[in-house]
Protein backbone atom coordinates (compact mmCIF):
# COMPACT_ATOMS: atom_id res chain seq x y z
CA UNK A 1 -12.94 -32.06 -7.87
CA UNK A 2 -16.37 -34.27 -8.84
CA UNK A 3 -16.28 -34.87 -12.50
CA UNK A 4 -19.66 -32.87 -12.51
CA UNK A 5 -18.42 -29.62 -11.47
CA UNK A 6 -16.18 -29.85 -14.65
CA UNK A 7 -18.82 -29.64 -16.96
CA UNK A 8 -19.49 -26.39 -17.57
CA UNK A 9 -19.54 -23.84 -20.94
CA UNK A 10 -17.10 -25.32 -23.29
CA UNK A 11 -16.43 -21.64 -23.97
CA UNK A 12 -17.50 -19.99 -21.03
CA UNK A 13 -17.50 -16.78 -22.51
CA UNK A 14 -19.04 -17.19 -26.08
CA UNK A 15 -21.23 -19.74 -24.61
CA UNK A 16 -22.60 -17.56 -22.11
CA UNK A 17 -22.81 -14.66 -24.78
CA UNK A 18 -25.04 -17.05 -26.67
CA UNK A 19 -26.77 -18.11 -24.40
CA UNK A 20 -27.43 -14.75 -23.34
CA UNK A 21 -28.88 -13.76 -26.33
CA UNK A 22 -31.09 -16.66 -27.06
CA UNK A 23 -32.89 -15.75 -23.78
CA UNK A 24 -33.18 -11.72 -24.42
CA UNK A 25 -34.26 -12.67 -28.05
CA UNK A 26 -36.98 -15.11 -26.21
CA UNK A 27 -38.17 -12.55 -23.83
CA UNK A 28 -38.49 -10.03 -26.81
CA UNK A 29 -40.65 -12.58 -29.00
CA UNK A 30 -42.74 -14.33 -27.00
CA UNK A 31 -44.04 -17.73 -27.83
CA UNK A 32 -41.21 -17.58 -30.20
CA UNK A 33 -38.99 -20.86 -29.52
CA UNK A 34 -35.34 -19.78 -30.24
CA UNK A 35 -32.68 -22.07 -31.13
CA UNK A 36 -30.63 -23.12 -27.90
CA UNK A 37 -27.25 -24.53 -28.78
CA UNK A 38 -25.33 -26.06 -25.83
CA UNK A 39 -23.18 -28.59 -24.75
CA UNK A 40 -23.61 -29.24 -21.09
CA UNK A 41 -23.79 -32.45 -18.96
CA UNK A 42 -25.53 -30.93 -16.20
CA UNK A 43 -26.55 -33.69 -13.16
CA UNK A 44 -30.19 -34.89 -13.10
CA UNK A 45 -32.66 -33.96 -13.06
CA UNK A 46 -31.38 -30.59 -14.51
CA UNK A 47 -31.59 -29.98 -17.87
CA UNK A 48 -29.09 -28.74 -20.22
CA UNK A 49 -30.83 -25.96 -21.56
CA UNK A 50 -32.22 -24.98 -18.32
CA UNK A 51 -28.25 -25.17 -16.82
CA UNK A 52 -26.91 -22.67 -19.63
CA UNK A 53 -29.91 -20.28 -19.08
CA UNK A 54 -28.53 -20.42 -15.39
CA UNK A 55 -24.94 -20.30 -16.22
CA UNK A 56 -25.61 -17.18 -18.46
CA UNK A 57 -27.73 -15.53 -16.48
CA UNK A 58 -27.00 -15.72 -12.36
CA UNK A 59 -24.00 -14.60 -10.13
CA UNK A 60 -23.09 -14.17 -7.24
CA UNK A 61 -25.07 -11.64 -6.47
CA UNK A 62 -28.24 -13.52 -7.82
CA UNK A 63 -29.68 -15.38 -5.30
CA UNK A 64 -31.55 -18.90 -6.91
CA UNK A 65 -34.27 -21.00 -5.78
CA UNK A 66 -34.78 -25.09 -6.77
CA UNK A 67 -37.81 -26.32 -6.81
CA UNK A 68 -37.86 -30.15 -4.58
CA UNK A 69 -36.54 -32.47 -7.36
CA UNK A 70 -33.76 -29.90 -7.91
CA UNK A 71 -33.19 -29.21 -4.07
CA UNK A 72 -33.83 -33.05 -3.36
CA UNK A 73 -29.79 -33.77 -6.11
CA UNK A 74 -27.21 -32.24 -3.71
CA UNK A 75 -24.95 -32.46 -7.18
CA UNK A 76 -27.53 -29.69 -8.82
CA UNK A 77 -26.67 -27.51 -5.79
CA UNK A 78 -22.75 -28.06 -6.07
CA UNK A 79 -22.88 -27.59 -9.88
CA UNK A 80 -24.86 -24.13 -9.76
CA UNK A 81 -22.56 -22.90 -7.02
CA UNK A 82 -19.60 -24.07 -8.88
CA UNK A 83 -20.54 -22.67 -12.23
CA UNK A 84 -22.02 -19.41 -11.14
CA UNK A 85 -21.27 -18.66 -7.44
CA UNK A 86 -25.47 -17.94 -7.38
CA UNK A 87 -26.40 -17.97 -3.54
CA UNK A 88 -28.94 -20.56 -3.01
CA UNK A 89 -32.52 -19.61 -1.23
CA UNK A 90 -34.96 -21.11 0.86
CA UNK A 91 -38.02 -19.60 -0.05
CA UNK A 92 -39.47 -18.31 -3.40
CA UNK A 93 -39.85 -15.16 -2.34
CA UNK A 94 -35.98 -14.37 -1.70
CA UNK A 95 -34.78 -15.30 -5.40
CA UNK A 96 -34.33 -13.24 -8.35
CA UNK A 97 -34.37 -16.19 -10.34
CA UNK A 98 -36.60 -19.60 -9.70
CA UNK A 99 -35.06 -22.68 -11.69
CA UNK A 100 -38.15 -25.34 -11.66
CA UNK A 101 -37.73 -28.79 -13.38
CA UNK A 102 -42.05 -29.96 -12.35
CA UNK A 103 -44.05 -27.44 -13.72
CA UNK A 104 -47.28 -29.47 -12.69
CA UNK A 105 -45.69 -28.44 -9.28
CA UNK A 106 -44.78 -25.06 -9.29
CA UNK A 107 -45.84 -22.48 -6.22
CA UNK A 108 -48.47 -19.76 -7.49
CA UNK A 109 -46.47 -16.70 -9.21
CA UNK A 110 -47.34 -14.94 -6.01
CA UNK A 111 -45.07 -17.24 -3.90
CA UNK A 112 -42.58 -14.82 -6.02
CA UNK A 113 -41.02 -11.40 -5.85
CA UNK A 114 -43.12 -9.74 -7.59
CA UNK A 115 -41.31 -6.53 -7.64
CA UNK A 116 -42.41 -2.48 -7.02
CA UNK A 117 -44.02 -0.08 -8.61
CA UNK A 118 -40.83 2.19 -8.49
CA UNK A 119 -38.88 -0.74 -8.65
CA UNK A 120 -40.48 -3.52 -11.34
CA UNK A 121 -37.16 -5.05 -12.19
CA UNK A 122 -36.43 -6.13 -8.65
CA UNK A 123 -38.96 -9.26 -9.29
CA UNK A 124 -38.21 -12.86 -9.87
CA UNK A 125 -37.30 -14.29 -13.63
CA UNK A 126 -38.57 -18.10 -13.85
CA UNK A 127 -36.56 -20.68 -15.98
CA UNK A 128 -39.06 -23.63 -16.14
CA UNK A 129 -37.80 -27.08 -18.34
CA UNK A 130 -39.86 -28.59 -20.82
CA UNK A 131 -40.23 -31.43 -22.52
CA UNK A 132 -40.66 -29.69 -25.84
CA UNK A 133 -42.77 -27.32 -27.35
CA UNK A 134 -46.17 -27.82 -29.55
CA UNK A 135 -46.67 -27.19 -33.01
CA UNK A 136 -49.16 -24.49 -33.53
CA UNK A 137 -50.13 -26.19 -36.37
CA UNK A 138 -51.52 -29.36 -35.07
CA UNK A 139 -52.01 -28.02 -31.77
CA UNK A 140 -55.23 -28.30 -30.16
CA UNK A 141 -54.74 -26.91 -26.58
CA UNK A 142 -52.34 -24.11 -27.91
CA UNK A 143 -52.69 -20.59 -25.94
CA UNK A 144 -53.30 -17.62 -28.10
CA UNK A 145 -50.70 -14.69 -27.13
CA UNK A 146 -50.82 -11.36 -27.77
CA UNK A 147 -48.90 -8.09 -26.48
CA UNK A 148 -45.40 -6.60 -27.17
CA UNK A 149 -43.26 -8.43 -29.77
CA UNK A 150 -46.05 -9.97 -31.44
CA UNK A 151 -47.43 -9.35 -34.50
CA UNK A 152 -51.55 -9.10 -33.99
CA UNK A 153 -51.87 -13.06 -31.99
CA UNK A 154 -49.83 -16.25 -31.92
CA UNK A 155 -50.51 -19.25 -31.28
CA UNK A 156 -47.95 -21.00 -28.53
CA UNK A 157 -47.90 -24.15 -26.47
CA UNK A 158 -45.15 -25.90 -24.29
CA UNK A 159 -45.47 -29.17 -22.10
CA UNK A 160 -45.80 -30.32 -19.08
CA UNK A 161 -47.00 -26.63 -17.82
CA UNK A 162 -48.58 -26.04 -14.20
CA UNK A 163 -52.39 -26.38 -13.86
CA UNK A 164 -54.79 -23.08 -14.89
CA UNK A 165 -51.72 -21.91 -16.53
CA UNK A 166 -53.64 -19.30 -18.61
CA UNK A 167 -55.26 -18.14 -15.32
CA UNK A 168 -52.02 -17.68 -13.89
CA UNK A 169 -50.61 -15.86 -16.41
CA UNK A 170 -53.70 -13.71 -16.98
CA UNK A 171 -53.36 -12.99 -13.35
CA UNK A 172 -49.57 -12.41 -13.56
CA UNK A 173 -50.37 -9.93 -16.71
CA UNK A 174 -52.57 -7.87 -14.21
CA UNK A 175 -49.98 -6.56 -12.31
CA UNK A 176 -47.99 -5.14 -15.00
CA UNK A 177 -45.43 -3.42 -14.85
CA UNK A 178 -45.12 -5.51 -11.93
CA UNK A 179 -45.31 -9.45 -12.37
CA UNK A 180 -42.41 -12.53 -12.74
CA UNK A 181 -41.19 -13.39 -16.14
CA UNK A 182 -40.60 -16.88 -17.66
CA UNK A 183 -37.86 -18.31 -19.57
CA UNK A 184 -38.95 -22.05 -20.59
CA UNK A 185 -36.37 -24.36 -21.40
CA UNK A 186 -36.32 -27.45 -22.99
CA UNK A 187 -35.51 -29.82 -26.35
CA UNK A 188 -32.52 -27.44 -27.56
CA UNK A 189 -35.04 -24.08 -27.26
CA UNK A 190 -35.54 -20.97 -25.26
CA UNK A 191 -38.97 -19.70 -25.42
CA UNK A 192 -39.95 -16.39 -23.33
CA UNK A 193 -43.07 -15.52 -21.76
CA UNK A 194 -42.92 -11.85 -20.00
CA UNK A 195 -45.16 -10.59 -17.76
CA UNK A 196 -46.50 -7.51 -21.11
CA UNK A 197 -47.85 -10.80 -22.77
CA UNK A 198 -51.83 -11.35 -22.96
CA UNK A 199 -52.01 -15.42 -22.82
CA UNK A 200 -55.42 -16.89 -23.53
CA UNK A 201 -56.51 -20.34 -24.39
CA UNK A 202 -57.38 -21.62 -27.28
């Protein structure tokens, strides 16, 4: 067996229970960064905290699309299947979960399921690595959120993040309750952006 494959959830189950919760506690504060504690080796140019969102979240019965530096490691693809049996997609459109490591890159939400009026939860969740996440304090080109889980506005920013990335999300927040949801991942954090959240900027 490659040495990668090995390198999964030093506990798979409390890992993946933690993990687990980092991301619901994410998606239920947006903007919020939440502490994500892991221990993974994942191959490049995967991230860790990307890898445990992954291994926490997907199944077999999950199908997963990589974007083309994840799709272009053959090791990603062996790890993923390894670690979570997750059937790997072709297209955006087929996955219930999108795992993107160049946001500057990314397809147009649209490119994703989108989900149903009777049927909003059958739409794609996207776990996007960063680099880190911005300071409000000091930050200039912070987006202002508001919506669900936050108290009156707050001020949020993440990097590297895809072009017109308030228009997409303002566009995104349009089709509610329709609409993808992000999970971004990066420098030992989980921060969640759901499709009920108002993102402006400035």
């Amino acid at each position: 067996m490659p040495a990668a494959l090995a390198l999964g959830f030093r506990d798979p189950v409390f890992d993946a229970q933690a993990s687990f919760r980092a991301a619901m506690w994410a998606l239920a504060r947006p903007g919020t960064p939440c502490p994500l504690d892991v221990a993974l080796a994942p191959p490049a140019p995967l991230a860790p905290e990307a890898a445990a969102l992954v291994l926490a979240l997907c199944d077999y019965e999950t199908p997963l699309w990589l974007d083309a530096p994840l799709a272009a490691a053959p090791e990603v693809a062996e790890f993923l299947r390894f670690h979570t049996g997750a059937p790997l997609v072709g297209k955006p459109g087929e996955a219930r979960f999108a795992l993107i490591a160049d946001p500057r890159e990314m397809p147009g939400f649209e490119a994703f399921a989108q989900g149903t009026p009777e049927f909003p939860d059958a739409s794609a969740t996207l776990i996007v690595q960063v680099e880190g996440f911005t300071d409000e304090r000091f930050a200039d080109d912070a987006f202002t959120l508001e919506g669900p889980g936050i108290e009156g506005s707050a001020r949020f920013g993440a990097a590297p993040l895809p072009p017109g990335f308030a228009a997409r999300m303002a566009a995104n927040r349009a089709l509610f309750p329709r609409g993808v949801d992000l999970l971004l991942a990066g420098a030992g954090h989980v921060a969640g952006l759901p499709r009920s959240v108002t993102v402006r900027e400035g």
